[in-house]
Protein backbone atom coordinates (compact mmCIF):
# COMPACT_ATOMS: atom_id res chain seq x y z
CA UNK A 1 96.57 57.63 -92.01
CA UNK A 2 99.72 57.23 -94.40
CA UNK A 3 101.94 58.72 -91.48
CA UNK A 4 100.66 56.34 -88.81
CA UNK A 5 101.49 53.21 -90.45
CA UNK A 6 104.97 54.39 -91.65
CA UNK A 7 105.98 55.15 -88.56
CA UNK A 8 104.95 51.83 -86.91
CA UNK A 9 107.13 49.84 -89.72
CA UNK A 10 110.16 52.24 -88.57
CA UNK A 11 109.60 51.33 -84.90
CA UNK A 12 109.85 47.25 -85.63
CA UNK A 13 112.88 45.78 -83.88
CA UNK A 14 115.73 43.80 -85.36
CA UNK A 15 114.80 41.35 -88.48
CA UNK A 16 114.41 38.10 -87.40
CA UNK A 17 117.56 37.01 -89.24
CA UNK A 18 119.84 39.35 -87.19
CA UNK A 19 118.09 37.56 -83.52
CA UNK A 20 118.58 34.19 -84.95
CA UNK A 21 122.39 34.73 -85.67
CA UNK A 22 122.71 36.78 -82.50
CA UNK A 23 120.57 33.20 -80.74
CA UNK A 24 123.40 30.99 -82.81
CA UNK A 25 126.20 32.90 -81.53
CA UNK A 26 125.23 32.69 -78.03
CA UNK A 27 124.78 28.92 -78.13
CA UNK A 28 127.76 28.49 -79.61
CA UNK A 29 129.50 30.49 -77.20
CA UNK A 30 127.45 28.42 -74.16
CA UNK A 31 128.36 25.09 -75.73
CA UNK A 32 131.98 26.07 -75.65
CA UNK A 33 131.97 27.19 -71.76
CA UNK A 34 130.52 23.88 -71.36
CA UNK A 35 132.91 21.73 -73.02
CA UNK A 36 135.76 23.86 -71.79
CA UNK A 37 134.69 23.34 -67.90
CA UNK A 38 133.99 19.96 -68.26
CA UNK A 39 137.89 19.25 -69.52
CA UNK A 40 138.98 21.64 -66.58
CA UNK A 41 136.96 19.75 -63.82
CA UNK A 42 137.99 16.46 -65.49
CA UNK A 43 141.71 16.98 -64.87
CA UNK A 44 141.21 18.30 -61.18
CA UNK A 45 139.08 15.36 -60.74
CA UNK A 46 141.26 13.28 -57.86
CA UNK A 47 140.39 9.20 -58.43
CA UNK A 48 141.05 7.71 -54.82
CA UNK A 49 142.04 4.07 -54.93
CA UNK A 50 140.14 2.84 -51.99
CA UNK A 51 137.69 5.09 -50.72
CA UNK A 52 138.41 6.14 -46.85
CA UNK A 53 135.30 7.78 -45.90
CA UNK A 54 135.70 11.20 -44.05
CA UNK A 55 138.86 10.71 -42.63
CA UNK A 56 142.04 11.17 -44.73
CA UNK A 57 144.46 8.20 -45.28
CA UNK A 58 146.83 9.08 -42.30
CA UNK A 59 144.79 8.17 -39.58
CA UNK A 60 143.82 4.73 -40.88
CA UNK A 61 147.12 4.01 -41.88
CA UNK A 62 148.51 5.24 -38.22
CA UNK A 63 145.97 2.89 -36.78
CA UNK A 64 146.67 0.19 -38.74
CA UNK A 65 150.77 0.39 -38.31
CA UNK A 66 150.31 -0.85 -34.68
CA UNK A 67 148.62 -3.96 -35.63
CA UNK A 68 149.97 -5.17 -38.73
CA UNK A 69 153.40 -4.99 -36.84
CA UNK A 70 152.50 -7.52 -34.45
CA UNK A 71 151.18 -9.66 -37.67
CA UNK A 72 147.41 -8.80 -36.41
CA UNK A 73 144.55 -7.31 -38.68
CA UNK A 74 143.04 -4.16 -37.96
CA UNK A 75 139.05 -4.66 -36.69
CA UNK A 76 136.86 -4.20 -39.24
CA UNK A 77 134.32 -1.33 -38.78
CA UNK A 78 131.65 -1.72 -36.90
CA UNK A 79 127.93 -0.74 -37.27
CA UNK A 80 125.57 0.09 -34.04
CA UNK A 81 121.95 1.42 -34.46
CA UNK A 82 120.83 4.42 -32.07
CA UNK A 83 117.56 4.77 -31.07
CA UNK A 84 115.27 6.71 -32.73
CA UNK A 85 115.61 10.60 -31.79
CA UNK A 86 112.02 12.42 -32.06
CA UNK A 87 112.55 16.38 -30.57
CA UNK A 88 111.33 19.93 -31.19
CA UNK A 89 113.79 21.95 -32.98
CA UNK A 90 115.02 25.38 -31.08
CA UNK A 91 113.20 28.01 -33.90
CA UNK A 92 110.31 26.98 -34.52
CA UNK A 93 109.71 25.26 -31.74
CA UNK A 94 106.48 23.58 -33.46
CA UNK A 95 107.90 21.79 -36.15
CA UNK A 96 109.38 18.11 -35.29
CA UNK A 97 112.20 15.97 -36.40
CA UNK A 98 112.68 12.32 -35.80
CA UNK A 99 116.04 10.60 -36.80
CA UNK A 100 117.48 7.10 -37.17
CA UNK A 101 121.08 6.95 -37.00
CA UNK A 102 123.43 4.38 -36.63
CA UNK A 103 127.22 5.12 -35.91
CA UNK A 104 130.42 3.10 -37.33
CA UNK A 105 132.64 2.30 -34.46
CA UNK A 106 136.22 1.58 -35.36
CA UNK A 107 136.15 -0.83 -33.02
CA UNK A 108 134.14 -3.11 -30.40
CA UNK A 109 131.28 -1.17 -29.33
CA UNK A 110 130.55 0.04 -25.72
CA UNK A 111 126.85 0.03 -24.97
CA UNK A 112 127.54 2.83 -22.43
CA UNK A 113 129.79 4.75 -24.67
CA UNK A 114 126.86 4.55 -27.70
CA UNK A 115 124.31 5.71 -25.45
CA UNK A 116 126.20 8.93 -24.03
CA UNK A 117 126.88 9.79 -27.85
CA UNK A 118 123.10 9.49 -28.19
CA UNK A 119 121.99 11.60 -25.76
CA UNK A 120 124.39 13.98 -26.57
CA UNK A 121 122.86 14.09 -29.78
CA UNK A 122 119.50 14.35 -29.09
CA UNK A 123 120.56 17.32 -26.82
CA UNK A 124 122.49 18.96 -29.68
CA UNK A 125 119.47 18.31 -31.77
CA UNK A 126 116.97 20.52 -29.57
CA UNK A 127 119.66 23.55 -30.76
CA UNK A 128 119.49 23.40 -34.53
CA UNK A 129 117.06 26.07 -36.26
CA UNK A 130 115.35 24.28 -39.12
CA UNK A 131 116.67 27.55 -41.07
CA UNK A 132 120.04 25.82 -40.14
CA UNK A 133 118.98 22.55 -41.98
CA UNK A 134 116.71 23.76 -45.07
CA UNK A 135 119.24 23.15 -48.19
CA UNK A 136 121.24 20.12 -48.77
CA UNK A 137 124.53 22.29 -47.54
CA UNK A 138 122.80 22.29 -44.52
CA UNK A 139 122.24 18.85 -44.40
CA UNK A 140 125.58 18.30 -45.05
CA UNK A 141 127.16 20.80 -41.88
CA UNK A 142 124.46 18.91 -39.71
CA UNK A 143 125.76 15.50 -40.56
CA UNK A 144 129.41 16.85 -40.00
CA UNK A 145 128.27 18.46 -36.86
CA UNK A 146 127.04 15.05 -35.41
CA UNK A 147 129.99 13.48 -36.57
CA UNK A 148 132.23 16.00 -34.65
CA UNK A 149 130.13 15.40 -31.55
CA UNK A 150 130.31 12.02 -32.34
CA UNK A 151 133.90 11.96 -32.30
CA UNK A 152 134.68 14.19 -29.68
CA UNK A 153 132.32 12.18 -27.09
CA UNK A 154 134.41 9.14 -28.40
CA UNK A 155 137.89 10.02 -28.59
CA UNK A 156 138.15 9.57 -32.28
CA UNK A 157 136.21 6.11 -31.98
CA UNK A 158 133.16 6.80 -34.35
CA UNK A 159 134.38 6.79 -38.06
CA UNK A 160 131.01 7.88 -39.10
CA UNK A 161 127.70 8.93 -38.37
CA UNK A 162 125.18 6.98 -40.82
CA UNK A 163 121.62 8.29 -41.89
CA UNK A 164 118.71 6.01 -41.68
CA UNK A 165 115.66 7.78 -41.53
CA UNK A 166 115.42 12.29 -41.22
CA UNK A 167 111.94 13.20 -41.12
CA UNK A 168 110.81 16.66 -40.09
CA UNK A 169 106.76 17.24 -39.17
């Protein structure tokens, strides 16, 4: 009976001193990766003075040249609502998504122009795979992905493609 119990003292782990300096050491070493990322990401941090939206600087300021040359102000951006896209998405084909969007013209907007842009994205819509759209990276590619459409259907005339209302059912 002796031997038992002696040899489940010798089988204990660590004392509980030894885990709590080995628990203090590790903390210490996680607050210190902490601190020393935050100070990295805070110098790469890049402050913008005016915020340009997607599009770098050079293409404002190449639009803008033009007009304050002849002593006129650019347009100021303009907002147009799209209506409401409810489809099936490609995979699976059971599961529905209905979207509000509104685009930012750079310009005046043409009604005919707007609603070419929306068809085309309700037909690019019927080709996404919610798989495709599940995280908020995927989010993110489909906004850009409307946006390119977007852009491409205008000829650079939509800044932006705005997100009123993404439901999926």
């Amino acid at each position: 009976m002796t031997l038992v119990i002696q040899e489940e003292e010798q089988k204990k782990g660590a004392p509980v001193i030894v885990q709590a300096a080995v628990l203090l050491v590790v903390t210490a070493m996680a607050i210190g990766m902490g601190w020393y990322t935050g100070g990295y990401l805070e110098e790469r941090q890049i402050v913008k003075a005016e915020p340009t939206g997607i599009n770098d600087g050079s293409k404002a300021a190449a639009a803008a040249a033009p007009a304050a040359a002849e002593g006129e102000a650019p347009l100021p951006p303009v907002v147009h609502s799209l209506d409401p896209i409810t489809t099936n998405l490609a995979d699976p084909t059971e599961i529905w998504v209905r979207m509000e969007l509104a685009l930012v013209f750079s310009g005046q907007v043409d009604p005919a122009l707007a609603e070419a842009i929306h068809q085309d994205l309700f037909a690019f819509m019927r080709t996404v795979k919610l798989r495709q759209i599940e995280s908020a990276s995927g989010f993110q590619h489909l906004k850009e992905d409307l946006l390119e459409r977007a852009r491409i259907r205008s000829d650079g005339q939509v800044e932006n493609v705005l997100f009123r209302t993404f439901l999926f059912e």
